[in-house]
N, C-alpha and C. Protein backbone atom coordinates (compact mmCIF):
# COMPACT_ATOMS: atom_id res chain seq x y z
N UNK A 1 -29.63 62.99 -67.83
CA UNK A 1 -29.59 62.22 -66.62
C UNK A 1 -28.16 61.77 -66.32
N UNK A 2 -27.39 61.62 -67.28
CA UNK A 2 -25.98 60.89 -66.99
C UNK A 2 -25.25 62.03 -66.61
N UNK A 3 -25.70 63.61 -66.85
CA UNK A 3 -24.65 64.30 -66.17
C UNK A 3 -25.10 64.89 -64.91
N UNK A 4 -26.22 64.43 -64.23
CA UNK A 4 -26.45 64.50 -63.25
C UNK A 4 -25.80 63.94 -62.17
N UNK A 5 -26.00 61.95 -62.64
CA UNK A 5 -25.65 61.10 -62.15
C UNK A 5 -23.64 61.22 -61.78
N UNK A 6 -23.48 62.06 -63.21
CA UNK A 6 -21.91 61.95 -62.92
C UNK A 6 -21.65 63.32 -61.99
N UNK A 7 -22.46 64.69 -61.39
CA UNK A 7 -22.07 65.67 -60.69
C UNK A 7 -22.42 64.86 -59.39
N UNK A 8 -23.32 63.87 -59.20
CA UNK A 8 -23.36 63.39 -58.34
C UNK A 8 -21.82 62.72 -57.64
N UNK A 9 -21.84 61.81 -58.47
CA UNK A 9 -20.75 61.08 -58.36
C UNK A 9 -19.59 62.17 -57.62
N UNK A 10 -19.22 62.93 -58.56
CA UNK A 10 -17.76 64.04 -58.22
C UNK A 10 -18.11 64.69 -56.59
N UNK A 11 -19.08 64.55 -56.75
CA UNK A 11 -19.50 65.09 -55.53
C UNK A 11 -19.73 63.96 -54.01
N UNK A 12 -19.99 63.13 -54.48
CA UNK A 12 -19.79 62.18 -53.24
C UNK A 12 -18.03 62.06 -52.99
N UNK A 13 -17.67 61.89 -54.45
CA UNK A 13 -16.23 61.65 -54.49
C UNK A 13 -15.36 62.92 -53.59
N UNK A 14 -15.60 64.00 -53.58
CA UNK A 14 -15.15 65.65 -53.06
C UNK A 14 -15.26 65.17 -51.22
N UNK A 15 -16.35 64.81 -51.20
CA UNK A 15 -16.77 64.80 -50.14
C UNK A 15 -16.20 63.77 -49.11
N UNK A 16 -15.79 62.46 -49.61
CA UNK A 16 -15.13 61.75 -49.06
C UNK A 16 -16.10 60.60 -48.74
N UNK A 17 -17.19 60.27 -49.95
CA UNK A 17 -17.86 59.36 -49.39
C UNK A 17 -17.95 58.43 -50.64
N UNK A 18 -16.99 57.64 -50.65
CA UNK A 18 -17.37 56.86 -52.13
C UNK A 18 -18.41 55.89 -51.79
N UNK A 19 -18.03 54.92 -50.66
CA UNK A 19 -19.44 54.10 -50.32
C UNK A 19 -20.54 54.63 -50.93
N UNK A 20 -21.48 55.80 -50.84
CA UNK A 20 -22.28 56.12 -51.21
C UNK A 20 -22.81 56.56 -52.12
N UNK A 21 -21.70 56.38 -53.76
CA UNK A 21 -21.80 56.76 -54.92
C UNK A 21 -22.60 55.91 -56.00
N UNK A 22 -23.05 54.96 -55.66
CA UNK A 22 -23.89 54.07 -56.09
C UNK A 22 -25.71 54.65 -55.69
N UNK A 23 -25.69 54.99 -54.14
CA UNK A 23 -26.95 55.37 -53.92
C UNK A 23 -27.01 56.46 -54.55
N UNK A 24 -26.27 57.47 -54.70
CA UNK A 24 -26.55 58.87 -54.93
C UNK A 24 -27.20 58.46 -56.44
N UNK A 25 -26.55 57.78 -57.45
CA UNK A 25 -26.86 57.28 -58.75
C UNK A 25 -28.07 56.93 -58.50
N UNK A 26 -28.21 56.03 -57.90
CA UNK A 26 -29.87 55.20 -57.81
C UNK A 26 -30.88 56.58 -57.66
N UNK A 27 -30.63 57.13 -56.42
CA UNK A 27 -31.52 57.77 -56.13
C UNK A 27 -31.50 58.61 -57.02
N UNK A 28 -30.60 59.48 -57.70
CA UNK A 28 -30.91 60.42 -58.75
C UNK A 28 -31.54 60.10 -60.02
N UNK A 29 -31.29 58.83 -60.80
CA UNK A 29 -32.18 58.05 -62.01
C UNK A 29 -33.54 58.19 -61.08
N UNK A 30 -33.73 57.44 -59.80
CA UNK A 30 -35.24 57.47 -59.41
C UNK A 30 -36.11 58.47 -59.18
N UNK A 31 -35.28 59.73 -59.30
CA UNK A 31 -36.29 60.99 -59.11
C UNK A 31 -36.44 61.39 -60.23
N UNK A 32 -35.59 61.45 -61.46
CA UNK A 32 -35.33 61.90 -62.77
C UNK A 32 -36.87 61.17 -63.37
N UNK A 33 -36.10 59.85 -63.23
CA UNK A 33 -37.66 58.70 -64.23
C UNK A 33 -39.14 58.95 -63.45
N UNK A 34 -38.83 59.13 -62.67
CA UNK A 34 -40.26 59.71 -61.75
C UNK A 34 -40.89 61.60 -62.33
N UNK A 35 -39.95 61.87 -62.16
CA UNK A 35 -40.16 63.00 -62.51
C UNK A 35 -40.81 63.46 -64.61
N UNK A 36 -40.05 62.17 -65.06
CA UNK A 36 -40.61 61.79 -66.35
C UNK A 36 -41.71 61.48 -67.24
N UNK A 37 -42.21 60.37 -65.67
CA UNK A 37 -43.19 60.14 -66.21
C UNK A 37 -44.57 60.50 -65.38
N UNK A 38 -44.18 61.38 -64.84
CA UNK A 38 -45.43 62.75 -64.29
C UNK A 38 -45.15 63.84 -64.29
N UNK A 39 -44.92 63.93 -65.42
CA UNK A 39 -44.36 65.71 -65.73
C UNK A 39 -45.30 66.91 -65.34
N UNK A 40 -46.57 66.98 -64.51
CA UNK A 40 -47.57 67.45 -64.56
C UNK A 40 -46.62 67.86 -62.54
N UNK A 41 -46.30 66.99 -61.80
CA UNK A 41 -46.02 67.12 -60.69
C UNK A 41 -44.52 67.25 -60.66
N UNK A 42 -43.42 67.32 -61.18
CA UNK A 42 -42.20 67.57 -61.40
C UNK A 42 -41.41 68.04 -60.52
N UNK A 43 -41.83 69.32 -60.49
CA UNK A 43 -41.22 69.87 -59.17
C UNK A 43 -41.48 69.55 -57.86
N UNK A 44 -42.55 69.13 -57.62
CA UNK A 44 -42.87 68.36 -56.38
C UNK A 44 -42.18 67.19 -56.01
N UNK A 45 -41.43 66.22 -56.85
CA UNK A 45 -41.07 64.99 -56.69
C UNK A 45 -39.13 64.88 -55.80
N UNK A 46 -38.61 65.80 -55.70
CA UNK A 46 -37.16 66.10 -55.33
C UNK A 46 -37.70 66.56 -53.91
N UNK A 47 -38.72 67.03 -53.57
CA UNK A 47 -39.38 67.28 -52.34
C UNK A 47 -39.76 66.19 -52.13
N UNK A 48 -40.72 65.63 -52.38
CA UNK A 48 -41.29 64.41 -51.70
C UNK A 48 -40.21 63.35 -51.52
N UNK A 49 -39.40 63.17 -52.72
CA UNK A 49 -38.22 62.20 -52.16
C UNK A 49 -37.37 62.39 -50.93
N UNK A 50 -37.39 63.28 -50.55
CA UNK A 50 -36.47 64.17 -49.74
C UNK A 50 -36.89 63.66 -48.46
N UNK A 51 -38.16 64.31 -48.17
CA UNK A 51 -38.96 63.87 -47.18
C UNK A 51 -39.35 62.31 -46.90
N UNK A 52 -39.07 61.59 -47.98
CA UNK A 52 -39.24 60.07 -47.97
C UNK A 52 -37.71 59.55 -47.22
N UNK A 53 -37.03 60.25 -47.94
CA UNK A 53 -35.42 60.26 -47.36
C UNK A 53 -35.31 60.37 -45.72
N UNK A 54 -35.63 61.22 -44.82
CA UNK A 54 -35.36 61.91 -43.83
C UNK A 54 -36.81 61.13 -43.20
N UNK A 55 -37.51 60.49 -43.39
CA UNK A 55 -38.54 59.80 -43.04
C UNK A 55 -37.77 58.39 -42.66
N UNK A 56 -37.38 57.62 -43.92
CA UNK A 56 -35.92 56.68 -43.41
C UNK A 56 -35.16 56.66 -43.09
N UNK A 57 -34.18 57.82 -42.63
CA UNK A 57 -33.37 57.68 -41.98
C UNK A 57 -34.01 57.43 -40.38
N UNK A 58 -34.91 58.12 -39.58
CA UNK A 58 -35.50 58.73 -38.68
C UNK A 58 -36.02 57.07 -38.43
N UNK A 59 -36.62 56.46 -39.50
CA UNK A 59 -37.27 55.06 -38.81
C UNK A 59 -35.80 54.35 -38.63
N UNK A 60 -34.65 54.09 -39.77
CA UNK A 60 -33.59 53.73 -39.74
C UNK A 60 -32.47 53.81 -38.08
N UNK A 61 -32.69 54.93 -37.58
CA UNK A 61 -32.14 55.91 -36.18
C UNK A 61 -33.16 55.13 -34.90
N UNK A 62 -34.26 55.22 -35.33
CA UNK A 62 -35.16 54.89 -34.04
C UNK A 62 -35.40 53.39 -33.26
N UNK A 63 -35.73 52.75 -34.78
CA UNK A 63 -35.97 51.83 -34.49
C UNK A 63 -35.01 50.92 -34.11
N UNK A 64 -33.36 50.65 -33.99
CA UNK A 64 -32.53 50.04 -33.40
C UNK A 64 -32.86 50.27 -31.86
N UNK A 65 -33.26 51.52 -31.25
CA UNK A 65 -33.13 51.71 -29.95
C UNK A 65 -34.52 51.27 -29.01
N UNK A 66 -35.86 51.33 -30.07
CA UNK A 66 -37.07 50.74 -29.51
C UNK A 66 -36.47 49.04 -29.36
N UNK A 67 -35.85 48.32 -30.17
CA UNK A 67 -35.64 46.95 -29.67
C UNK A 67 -34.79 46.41 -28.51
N UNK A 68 -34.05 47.57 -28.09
CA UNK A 68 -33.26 47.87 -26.61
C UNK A 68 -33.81 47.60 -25.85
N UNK A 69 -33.76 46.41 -25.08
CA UNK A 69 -34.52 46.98 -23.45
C UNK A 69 -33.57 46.08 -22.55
N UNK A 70 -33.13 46.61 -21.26
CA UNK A 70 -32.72 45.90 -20.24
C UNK A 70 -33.89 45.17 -19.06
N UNK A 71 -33.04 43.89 -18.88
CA UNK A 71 -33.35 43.05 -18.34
C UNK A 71 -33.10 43.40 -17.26
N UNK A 72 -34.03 43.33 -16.38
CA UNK A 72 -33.66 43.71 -14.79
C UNK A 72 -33.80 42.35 -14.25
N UNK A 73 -33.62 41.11 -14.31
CA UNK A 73 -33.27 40.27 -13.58
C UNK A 73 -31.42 40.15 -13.64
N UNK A 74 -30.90 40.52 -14.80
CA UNK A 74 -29.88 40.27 -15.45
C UNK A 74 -28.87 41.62 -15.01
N UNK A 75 -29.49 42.87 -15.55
CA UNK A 75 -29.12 43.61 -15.41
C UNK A 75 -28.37 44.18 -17.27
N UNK A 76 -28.73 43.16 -17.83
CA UNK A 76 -27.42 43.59 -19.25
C UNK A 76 -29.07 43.90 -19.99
N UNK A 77 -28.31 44.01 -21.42
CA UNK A 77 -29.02 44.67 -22.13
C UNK A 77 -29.51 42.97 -22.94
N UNK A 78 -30.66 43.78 -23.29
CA UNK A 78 -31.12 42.13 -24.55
C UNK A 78 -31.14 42.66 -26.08
């Protein structure tokens, strides 16, 4: 798991995203220990996270713009 966590790392680092070298860690221990302790579904679990992933971003993306609405007495935004 730690040399996962560390290709992770080099790899956020390559990429130009250190901010995000902490999540990449998290999230990689959380699929690993998941994946551990249901070894029966294993390969399924880097998928389902994935899709859990791209599921939050998508509510993360949307939902700022559903709380948008203009005021038409005003004319601005609330």
């Amino acid at each position: 798991m730690a040399a996962l966590i560390g290709v992770g790392t080099v790899v956020m680092m390559l990429l130009g995203r250190r901010e995000d070298i902490v999540t990449t860690g998290i999230t990689t221990a959380v699929v690993m220990v998941v994946a551990a302790i249901s070894p029966q579904d294993a390969r399924q679990q880097p998928l389902l996270r994935l899709v859990d992933t791209v599921v939050g971003i998508a509510v993360g993306v949307g939902m700022p713009k559903s709380f948008i609405s203009v005021r038409p007495e005003t004319g601005g935004i609330i």
